[in-house]
Protein backbone atom coordinates (compact mmCIF):
# COMPACT_ATOMS: atom_id res chain seq x y z
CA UNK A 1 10.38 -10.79 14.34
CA UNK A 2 12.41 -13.74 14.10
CA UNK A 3 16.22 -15.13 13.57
CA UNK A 4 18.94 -16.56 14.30
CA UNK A 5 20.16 -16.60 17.67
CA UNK A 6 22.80 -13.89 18.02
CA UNK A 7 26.07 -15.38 18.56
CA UNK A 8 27.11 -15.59 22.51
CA UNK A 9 31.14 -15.38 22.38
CA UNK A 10 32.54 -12.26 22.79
CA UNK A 11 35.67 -10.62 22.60
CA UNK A 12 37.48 -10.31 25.79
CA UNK A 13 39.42 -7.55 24.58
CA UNK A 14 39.22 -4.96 22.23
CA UNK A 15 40.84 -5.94 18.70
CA UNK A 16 43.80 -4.49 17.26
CA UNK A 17 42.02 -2.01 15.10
CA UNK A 18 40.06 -0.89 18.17
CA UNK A 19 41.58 3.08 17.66
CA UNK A 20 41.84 3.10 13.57
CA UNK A 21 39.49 5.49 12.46
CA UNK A 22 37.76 2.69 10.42
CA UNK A 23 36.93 0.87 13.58
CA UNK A 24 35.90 3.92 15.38
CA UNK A 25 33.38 4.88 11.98
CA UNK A 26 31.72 1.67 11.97
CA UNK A 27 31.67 1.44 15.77
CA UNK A 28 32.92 -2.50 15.59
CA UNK A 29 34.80 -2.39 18.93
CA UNK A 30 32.24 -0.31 20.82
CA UNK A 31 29.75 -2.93 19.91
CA UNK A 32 31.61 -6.00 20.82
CA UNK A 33 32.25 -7.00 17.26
CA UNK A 34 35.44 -7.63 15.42
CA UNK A 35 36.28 -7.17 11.47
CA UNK A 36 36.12 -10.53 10.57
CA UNK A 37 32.92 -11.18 12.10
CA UNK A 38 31.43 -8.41 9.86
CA UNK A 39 32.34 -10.10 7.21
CA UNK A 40 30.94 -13.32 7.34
CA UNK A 41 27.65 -11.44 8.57
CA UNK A 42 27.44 -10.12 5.36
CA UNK A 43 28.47 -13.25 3.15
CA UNK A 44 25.73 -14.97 5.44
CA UNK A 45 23.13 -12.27 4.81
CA UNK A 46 23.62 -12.25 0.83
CA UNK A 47 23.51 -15.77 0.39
CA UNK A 48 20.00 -15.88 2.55
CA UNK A 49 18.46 -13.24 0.59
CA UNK A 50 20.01 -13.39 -2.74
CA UNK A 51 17.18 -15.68 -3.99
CA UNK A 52 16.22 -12.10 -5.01
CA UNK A 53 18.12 -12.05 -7.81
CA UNK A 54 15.74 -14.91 -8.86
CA UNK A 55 12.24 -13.97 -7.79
CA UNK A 56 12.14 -10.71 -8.08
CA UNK A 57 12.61 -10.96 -12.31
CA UNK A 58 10.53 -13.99 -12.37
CA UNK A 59 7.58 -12.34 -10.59
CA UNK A 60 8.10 -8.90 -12.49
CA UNK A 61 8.57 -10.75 -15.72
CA UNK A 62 5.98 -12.76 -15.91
CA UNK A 63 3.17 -10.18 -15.61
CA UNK A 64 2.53 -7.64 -18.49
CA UNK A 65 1.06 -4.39 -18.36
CA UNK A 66 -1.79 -2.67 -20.29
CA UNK A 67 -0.64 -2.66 -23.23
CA UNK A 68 0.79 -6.63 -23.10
CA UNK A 69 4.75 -5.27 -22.25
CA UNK A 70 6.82 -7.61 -20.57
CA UNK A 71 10.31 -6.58 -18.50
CA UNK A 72 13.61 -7.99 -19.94
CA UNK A 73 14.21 -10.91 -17.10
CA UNK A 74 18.48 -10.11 -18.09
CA UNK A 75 17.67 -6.34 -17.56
CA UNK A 76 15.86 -6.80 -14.00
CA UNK A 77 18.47 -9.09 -12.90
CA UNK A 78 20.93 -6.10 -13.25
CA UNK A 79 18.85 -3.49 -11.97
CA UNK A 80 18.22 -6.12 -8.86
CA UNK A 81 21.36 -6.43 -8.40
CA UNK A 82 22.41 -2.27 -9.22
CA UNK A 83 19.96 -1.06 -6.43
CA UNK A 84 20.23 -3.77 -3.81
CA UNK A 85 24.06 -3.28 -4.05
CA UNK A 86 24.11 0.97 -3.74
CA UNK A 87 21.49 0.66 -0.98
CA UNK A 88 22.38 -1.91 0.84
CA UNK A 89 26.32 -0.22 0.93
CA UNK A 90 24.20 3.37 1.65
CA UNK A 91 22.36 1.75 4.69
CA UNK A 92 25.91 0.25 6.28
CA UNK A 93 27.71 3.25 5.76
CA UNK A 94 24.90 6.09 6.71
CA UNK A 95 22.94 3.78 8.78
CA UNK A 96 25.77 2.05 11.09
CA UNK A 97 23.29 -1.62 10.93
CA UNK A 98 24.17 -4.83 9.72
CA UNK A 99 20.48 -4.16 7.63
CA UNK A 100 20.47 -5.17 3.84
CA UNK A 101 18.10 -3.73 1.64
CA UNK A 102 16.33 -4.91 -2.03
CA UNK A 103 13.36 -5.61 -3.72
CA UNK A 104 10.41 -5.73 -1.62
CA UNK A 105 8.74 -9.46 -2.25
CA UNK A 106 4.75 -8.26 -1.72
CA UNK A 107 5.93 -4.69 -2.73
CA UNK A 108 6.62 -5.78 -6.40
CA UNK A 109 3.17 -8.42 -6.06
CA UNK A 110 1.66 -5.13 -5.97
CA UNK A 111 3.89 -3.62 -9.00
CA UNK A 112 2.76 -6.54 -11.14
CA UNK A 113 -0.54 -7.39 -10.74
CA UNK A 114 -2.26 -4.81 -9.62
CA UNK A 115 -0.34 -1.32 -11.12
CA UNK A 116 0.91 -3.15 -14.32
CA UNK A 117 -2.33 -4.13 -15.55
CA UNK A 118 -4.09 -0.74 -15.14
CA UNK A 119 -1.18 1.10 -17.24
CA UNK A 120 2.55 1.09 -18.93
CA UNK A 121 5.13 -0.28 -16.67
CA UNK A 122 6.94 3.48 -16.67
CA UNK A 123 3.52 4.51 -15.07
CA UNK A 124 3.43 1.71 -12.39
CA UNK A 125 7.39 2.50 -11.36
CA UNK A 126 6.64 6.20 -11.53
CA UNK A 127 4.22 5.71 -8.48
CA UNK A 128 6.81 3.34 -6.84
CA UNK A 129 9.13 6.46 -7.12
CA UNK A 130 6.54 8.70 -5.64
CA UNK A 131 6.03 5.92 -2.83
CA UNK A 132 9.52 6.55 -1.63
CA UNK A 133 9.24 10.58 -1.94
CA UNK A 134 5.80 10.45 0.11
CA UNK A 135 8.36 7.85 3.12
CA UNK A 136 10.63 10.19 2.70
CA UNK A 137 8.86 13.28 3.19
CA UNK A 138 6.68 11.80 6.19
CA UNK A 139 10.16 10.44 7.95
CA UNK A 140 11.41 14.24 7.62
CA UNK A 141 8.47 16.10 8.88
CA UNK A 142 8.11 13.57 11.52
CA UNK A 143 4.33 12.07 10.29
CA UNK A 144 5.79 8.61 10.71
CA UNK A 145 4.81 9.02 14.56
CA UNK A 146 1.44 10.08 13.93
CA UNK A 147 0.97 7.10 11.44
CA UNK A 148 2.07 4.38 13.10
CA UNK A 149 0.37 5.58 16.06
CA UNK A 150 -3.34 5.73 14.09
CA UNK A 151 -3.20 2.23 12.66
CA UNK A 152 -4.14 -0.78 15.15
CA UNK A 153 -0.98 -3.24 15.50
CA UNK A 154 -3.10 -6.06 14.14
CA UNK A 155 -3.97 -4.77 11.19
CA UNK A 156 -0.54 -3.89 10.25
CA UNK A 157 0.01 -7.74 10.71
CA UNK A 158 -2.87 -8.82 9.21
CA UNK A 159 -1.48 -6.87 6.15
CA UNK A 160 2.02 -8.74 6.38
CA UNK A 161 -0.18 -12.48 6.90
CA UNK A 162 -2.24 -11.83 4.11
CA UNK A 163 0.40 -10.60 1.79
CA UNK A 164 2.23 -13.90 2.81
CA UNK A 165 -1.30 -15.59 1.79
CA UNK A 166 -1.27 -13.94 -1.71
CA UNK A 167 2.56 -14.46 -2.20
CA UNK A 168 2.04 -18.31 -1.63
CA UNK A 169 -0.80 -18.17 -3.83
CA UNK A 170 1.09 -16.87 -6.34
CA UNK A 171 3.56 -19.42 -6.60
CA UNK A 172 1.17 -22.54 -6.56
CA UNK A 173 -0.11 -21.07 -9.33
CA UNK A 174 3.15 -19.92 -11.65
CA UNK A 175 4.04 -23.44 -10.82
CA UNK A 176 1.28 -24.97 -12.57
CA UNK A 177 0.11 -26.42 -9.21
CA UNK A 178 -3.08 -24.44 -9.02
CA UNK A 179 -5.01 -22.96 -12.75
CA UNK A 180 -7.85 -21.51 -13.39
CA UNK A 181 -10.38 -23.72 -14.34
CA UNK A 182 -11.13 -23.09 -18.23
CA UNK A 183 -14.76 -23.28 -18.46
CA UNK A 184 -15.98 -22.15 -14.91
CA UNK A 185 -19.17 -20.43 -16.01
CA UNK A 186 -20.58 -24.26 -15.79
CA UNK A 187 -19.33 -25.05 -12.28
CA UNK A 188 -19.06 -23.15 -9.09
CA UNK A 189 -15.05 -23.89 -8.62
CA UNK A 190 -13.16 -21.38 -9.92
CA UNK A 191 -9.77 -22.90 -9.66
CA UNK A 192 -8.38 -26.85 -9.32
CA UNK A 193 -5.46 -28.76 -8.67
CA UNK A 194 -3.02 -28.83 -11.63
CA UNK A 195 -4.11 -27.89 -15.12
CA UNK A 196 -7.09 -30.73 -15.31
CA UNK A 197 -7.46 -31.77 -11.96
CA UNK A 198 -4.55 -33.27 -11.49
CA UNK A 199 -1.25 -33.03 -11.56
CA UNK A 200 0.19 -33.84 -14.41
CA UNK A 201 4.17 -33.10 -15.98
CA UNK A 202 7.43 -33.15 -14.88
CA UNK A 203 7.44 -29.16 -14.64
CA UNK A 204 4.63 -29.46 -11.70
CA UNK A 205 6.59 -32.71 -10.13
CA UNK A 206 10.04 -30.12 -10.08
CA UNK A 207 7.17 -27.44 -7.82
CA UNK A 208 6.16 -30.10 -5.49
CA UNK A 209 9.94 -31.78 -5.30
CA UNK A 210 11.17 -27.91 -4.41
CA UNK A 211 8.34 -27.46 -1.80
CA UNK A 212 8.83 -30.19 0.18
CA UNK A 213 12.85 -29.31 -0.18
CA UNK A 214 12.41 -26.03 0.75
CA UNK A 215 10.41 -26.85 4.15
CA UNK A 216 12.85 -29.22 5.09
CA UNK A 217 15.64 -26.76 5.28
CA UNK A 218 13.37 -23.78 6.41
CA UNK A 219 12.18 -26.70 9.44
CA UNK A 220 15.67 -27.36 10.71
CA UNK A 221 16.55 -23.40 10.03
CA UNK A 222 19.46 -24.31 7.54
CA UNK A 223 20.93 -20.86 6.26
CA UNK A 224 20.45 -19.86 2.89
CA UNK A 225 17.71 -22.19 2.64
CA UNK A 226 15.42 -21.25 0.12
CA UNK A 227 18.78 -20.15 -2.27
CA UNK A 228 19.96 -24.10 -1.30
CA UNK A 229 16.54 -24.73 -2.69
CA UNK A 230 16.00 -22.68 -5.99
CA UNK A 231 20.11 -23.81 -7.13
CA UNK A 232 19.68 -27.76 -6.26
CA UNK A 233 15.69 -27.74 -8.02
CA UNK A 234 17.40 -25.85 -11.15
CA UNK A 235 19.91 -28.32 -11.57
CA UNK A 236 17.05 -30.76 -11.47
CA UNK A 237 14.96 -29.10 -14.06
CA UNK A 238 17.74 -28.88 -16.35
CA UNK A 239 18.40 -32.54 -16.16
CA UNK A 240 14.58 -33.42 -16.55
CA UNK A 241 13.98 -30.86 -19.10
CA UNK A 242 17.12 -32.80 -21.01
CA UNK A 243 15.90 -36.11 -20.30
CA UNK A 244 12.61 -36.04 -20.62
CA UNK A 245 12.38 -33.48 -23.73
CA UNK A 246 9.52 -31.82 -22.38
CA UNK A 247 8.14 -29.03 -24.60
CA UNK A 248 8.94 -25.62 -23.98
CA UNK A 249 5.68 -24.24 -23.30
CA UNK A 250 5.00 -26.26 -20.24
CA UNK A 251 8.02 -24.10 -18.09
CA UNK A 252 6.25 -21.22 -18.76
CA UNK A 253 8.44 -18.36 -19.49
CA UNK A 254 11.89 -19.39 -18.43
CA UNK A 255 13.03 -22.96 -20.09
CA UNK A 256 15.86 -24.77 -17.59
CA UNK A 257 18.94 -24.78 -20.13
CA UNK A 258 22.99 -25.03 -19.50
CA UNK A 259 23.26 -21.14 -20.28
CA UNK A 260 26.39 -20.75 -23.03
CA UNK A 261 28.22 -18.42 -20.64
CA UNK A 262 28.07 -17.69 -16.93
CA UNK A 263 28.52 -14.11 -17.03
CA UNK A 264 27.59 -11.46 -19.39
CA UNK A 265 27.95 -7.72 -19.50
CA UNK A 266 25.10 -5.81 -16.80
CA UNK A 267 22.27 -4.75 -18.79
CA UNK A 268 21.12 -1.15 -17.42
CA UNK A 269 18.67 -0.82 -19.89
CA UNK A 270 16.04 -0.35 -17.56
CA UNK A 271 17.63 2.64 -15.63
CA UNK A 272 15.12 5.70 -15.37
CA UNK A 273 12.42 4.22 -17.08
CA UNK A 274 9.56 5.49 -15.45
CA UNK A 275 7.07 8.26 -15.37
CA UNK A 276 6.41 9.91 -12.35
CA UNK A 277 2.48 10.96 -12.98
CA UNK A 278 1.43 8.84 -16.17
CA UNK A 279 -0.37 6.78 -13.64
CA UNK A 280 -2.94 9.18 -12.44
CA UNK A 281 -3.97 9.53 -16.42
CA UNK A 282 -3.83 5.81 -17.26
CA UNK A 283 -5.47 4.40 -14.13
CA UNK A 284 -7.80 7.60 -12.56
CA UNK A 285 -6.73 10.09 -9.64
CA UNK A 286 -8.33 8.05 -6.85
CA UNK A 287 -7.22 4.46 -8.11
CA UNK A 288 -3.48 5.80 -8.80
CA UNK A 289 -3.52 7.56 -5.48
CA UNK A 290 -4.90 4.64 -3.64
CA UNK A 291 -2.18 2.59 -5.23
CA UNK A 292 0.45 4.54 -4.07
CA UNK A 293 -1.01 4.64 -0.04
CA UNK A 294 -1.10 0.84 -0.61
CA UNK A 295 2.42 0.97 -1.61
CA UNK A 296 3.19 3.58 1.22
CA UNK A 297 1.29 1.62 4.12
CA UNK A 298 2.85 -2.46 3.19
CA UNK A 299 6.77 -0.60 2.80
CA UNK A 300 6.62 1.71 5.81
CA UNK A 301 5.65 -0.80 8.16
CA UNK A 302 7.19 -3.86 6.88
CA UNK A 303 10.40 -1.65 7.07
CA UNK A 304 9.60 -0.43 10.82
CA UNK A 305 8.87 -4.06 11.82
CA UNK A 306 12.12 -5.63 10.11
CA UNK A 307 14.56 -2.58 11.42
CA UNK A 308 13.29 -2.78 14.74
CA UNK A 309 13.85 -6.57 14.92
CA UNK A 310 16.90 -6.96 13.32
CA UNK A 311 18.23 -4.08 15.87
CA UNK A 312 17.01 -5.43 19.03
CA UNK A 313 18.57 -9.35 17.84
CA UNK A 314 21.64 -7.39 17.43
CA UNK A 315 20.96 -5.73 20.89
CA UNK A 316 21.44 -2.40 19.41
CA UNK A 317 18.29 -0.68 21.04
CA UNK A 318 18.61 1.68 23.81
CA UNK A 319 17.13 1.59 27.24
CA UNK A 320 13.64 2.93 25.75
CA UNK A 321 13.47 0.10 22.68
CA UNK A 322 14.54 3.23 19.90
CA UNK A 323 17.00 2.44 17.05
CA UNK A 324 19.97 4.43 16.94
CA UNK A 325 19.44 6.96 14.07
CA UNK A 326 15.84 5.75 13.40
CA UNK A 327 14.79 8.79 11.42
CA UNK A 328 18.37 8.36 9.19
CA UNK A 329 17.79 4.67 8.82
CA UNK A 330 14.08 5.49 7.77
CA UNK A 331 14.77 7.88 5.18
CA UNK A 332 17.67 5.75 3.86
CA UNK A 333 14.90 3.15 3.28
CA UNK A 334 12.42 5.55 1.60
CA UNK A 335 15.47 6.44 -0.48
CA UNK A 336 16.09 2.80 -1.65
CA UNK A 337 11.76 3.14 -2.64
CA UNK A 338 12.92 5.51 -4.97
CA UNK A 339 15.82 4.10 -6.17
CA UNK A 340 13.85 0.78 -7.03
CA UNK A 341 10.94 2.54 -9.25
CA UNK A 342 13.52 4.30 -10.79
CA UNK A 343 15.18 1.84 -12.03
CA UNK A 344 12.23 -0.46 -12.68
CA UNK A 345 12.50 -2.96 -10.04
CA UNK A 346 9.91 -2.08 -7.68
CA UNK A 347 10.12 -0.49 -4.26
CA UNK A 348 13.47 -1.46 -1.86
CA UNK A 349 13.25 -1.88 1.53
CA UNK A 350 14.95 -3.71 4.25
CA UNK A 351 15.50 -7.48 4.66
CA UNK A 352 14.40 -9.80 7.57
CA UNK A 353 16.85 -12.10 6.21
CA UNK A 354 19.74 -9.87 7.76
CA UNK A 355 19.13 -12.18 10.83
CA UNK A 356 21.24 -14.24 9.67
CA UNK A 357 24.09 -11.85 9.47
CA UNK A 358 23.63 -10.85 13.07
CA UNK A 359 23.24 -14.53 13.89
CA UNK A 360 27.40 -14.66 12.45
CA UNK A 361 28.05 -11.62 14.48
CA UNK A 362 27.43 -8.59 12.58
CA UNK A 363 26.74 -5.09 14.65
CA UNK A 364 27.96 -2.80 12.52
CA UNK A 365 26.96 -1.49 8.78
CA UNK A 366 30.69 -3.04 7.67
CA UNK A 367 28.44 -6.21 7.26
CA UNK A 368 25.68 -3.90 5.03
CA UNK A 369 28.90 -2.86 2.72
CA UNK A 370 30.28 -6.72 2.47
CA UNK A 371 26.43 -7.94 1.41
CA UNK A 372 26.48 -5.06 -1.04
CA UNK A 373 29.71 -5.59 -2.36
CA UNK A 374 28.42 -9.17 -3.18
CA UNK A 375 25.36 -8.16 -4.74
CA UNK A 376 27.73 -5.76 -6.93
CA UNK A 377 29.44 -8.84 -8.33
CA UNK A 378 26.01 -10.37 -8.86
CA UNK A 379 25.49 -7.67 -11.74
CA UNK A 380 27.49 -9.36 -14.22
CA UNK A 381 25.99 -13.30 -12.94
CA UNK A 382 22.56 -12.05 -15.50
CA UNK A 383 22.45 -15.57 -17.39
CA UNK A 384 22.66 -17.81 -14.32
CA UNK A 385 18.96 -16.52 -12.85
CA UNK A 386 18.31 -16.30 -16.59
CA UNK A 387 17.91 -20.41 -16.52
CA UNK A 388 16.03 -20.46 -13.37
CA UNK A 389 12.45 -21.92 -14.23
CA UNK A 390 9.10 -20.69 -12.87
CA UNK A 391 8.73 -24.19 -11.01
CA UNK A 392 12.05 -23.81 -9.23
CA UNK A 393 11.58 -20.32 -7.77
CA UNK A 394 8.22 -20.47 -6.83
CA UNK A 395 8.77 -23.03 -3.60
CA UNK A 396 10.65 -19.77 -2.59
CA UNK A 397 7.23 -17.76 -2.98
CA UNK A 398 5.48 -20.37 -0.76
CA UNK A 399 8.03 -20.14 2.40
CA UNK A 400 8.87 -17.00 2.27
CA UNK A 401 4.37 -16.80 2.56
CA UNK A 402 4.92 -19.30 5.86
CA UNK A 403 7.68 -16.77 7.21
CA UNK A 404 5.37 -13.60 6.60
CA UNK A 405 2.20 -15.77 7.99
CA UNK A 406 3.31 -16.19 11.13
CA UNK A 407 2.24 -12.55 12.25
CA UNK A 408 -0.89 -14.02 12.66
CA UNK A 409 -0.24 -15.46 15.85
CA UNK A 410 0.19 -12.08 17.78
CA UNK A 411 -3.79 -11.02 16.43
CA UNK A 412 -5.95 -11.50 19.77
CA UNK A 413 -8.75 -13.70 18.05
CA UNK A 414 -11.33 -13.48 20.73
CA UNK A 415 -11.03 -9.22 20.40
CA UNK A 416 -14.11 -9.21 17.53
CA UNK A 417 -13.86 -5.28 16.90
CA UNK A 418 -10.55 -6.02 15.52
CA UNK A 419 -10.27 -9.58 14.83
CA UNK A 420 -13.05 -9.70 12.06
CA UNK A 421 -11.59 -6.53 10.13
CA UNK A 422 -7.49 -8.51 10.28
CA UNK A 423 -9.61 -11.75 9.34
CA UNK A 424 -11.51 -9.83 6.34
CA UNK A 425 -7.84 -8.26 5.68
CA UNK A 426 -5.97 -11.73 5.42
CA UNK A 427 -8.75 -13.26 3.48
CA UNK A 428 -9.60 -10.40 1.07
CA UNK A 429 -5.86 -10.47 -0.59
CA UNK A 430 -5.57 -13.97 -2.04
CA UNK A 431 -9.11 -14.39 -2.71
CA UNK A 432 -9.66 -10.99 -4.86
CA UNK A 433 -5.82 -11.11 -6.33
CA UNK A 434 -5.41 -7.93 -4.69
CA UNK A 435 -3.54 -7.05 -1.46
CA UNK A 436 -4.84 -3.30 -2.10
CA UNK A 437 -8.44 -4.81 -2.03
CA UNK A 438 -7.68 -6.35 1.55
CA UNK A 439 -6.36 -3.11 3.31
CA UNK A 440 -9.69 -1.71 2.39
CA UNK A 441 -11.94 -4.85 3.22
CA UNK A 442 -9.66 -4.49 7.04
CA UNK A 443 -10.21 -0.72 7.43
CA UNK A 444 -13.80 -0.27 6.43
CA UNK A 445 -14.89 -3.36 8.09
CA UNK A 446 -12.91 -1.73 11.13
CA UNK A 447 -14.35 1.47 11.47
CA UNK A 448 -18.24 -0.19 10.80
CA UNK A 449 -17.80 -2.56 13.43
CA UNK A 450 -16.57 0.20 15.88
CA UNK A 451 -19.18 2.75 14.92
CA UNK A 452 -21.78 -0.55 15.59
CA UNK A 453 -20.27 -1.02 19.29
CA UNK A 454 -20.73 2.70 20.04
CA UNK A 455 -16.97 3.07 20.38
CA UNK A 456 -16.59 5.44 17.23
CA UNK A 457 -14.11 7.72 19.46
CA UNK A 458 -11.24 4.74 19.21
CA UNK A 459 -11.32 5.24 15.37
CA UNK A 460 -8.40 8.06 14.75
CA UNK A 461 -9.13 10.64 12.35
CA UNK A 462 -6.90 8.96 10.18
CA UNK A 463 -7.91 6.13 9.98
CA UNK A 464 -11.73 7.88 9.01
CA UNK A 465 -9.65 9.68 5.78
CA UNK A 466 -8.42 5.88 4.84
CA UNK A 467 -11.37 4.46 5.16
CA UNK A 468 -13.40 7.00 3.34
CA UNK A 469 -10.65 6.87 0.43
CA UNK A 470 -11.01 3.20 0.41
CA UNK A 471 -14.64 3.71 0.45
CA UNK A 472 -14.51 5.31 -2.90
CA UNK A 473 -12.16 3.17 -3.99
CA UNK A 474 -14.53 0.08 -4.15
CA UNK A 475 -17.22 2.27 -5.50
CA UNK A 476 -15.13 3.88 -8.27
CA UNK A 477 -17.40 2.57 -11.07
CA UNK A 478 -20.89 3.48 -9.98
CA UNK A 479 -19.33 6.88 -8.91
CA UNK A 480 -17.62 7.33 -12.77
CA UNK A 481 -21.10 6.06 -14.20
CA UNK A 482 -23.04 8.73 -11.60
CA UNK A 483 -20.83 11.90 -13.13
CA UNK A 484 -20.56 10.22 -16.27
CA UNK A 485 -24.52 10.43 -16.55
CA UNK A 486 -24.30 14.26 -15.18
């Protein structure tokens, strides 16, 4: 886990406040941290992750569910904002770290295209919900342990490289950059460059403009570099777009116009929209339940790896590497799972991109309740993502797949009983559509290829439940059409 280099000056003495009951809450003087530092380690973390505000509604939106629904893009903006505010201000105050928390990118990949097409949306946040219940309950009874203790490391980062695969994926081809190729029962290339071979339109030109943008500021590790990116390639679509009178259909959803007002009344109307079991009727008992493992597995340990990282740049870990108030901080962050299906934005979860705030300075959870004061404000900012176009979000979607790809260098390649299964794991995602599809590919093809060396006593007994689940997972059909026929 990666950041910004915590800052190296250091107060020589204790501030002012250093006996006020607010300092001696938040701990700011006992961690060699002052007030004003806080602070502008939480402006710094909100404007590196509040691209959020952005992708989040643009990848939700632009997916539909069974029955062809699509989410209100002004209505996810506010519940983006609503739960990444209350959480983020929960986590400072309950959880003492400069850790924000919102939408999970990868976590709502999952929400949209592989739970929203297999039933309603209410159905797909209902499981999101009982996601965060199922974190919850395993932080409390202390199953976390056993969990993270069953699961080979590098398969939990193959998970994170391919979901950075099928992220990146994604955006090349909401951008227009990569489409399906029309007509592909008469060739054996199922996708192409642009929407003929080429590229072709202004709308694509804005993409690769934004890409090349976006690695340059990611490259010399300029903060807030992806939001730098999305604001300064709007702008530019909305010039283009008035220029060149390009037809609407060719953004995609979201056309780049001047919006008539900046700010606009919060929208809640997607508050407690969701249905807590609908998804085991729409989409089957084993599908719905495997949805909601693959859910549990890609938030649990994204969240263990980011909270762990972010604590030990702050230098916050004790003498045996443990968080202060790991199990608190844990179940704050199932919490926020909940909070996110309930309100229709997908599962919460903590943010790498607090690195920067403990790159400013910030110790202490008063950073967590300055970032979520910000995001507060951000609730009535609805029509400025509103304008944001598919083609200036979606560099976004291909660093943020760099940043989650580079997991890939801690896999030991020459190790084949575990290499092969994080290879099949990292490939299966993008190339299926389906990160759930690649946890399975990694944890069958891990417990066969053990089982072939004659070490079957290294697979856990958890890991043989997975795999079995998995197992009928990818043979769901001929197993319907076997009791089906009885």
């Amino acid at each position: 886990m990666s950041g910004p280099s915590v800052d190296a000056e250091q107060p020589t003495s204790a501030p002012p406040s250093a006996g006020t009951p607010f300092d001696r809450f938040f701990r700011i003087s006992e961690r060699g941290s002052t007030p004003g530092r806080e602070i502008r380690g939480g402006f710094a973390t909100f404007f590196t992750m509040a691209y959020i505000l952005v992708l989040n509604p643009i990848i939700l939106g632009s997916a539909t569910d069974k029955f062809g629904h699509h989410l209100s893009t002004a209505q996810l903006v506010t519940a983006t904002a609503l739960v990444a505010a209350v959480m983020t201000a929960v986590m400072g105050v309950g959880g003492n770290l400069p850790l924000a928390i919102a939408a999970g990118l990868g976590l709502n990949a999952v929400v949209a295209f592989q739970l929203a097409p297999r039933m309603s949306w209410p159905d797909a946040m209902g499981l999101v919900v009982l996601e965060g219940l199922l974190i919850c309950l395993l932080v409390a009874t202390g199953l976390r342990q056993a969990i993270m203790d069953a699961i080979p490391l590098p398969i939990k980062q193959a998970i994170s490289v391919g979901i950075g695969l099928f992220i990146a994926f994604i955006g090349f081809v909401d951008a227009g950059f990569t489409s399906r190729i029309p007509d592909a029962a008469h060739t054996t290339v199922p996708v192409q460059l642009g929407g003929s071979g080429t590229l072709t339109g202004w709308p694509v030109l804005v993409f690769c403009l934004g890409v090349l943008l976006t690695v340059a500021l990611v490259a010399r590790r300029v903060k807030g570099a992806i939001l730098i990116s999305i604001v300064v390639m709007t702008v530019v679509a909305i010039v283009v777009n008035k220029i060149a009178d390009i037809p609407a259909a060719a953004w995609g959803l979201t056309v780049p116009k001047v919006p008539h007002h900046i700010t606009a009344a919060p929208d809640f109307g997607l508050l407690g929209h969701f249905s807590l079991f609908g998804g085991f009727s729409e989409a089957g008992v084993v599908t719905a339940s495997l949805f909601v493992f693959t859910l549990v597995l890609s938030d649990f340990f994204d969240a263990m790896g980011t909270i762990v990282g972010i604590s030990s740049e702050a230098g916050l870990l004790d003498e045996e590497g443990r968080v202060p108030h790991i199990g608190r901080v844990l179940f704050i962050d199932g919490a926020a799972a909940v909070a996110g299906g309930a309100a229709s934005v997908s599962s919460n979860t903590a943010y790498v991109e607090s690195a920067a705030g403990v790159g400013e300075g910030a110790r202490t959870g008063l950073a967590s309740v300055v970032t979520g004061a910000l995001f507060a404000v951000a609730l009535f900012l609805a029509p400025l993502a509103s304008v944001v176009p598919s083609q200036a979000a979606a560099p976004a979607l291909v660093a943020v797949g760099f940043l989650l790809m580079a997991q890939v260098r801690n896999i030991d390649w020459t190790q084949y009983d575990i290499a092969i299964p994080a290879f099949l794991t990292i490939a299966a995602m993008p190339f299926t559509y389906s990160i759930t599809n690649g946890i399975g590919a990694g944890f069958l093809s891990y417990v066969v290829i053990k089982v072939a060396l004659g070490k079957i006593r290294e697979v856990h007994p958890l890991v043989w439940g997975v795999s079995l689940c998995f197992a009928a997972y990818f043979a769901i059909d001929p197993l319907q059409q076997a009791l089906g026929a009885k």
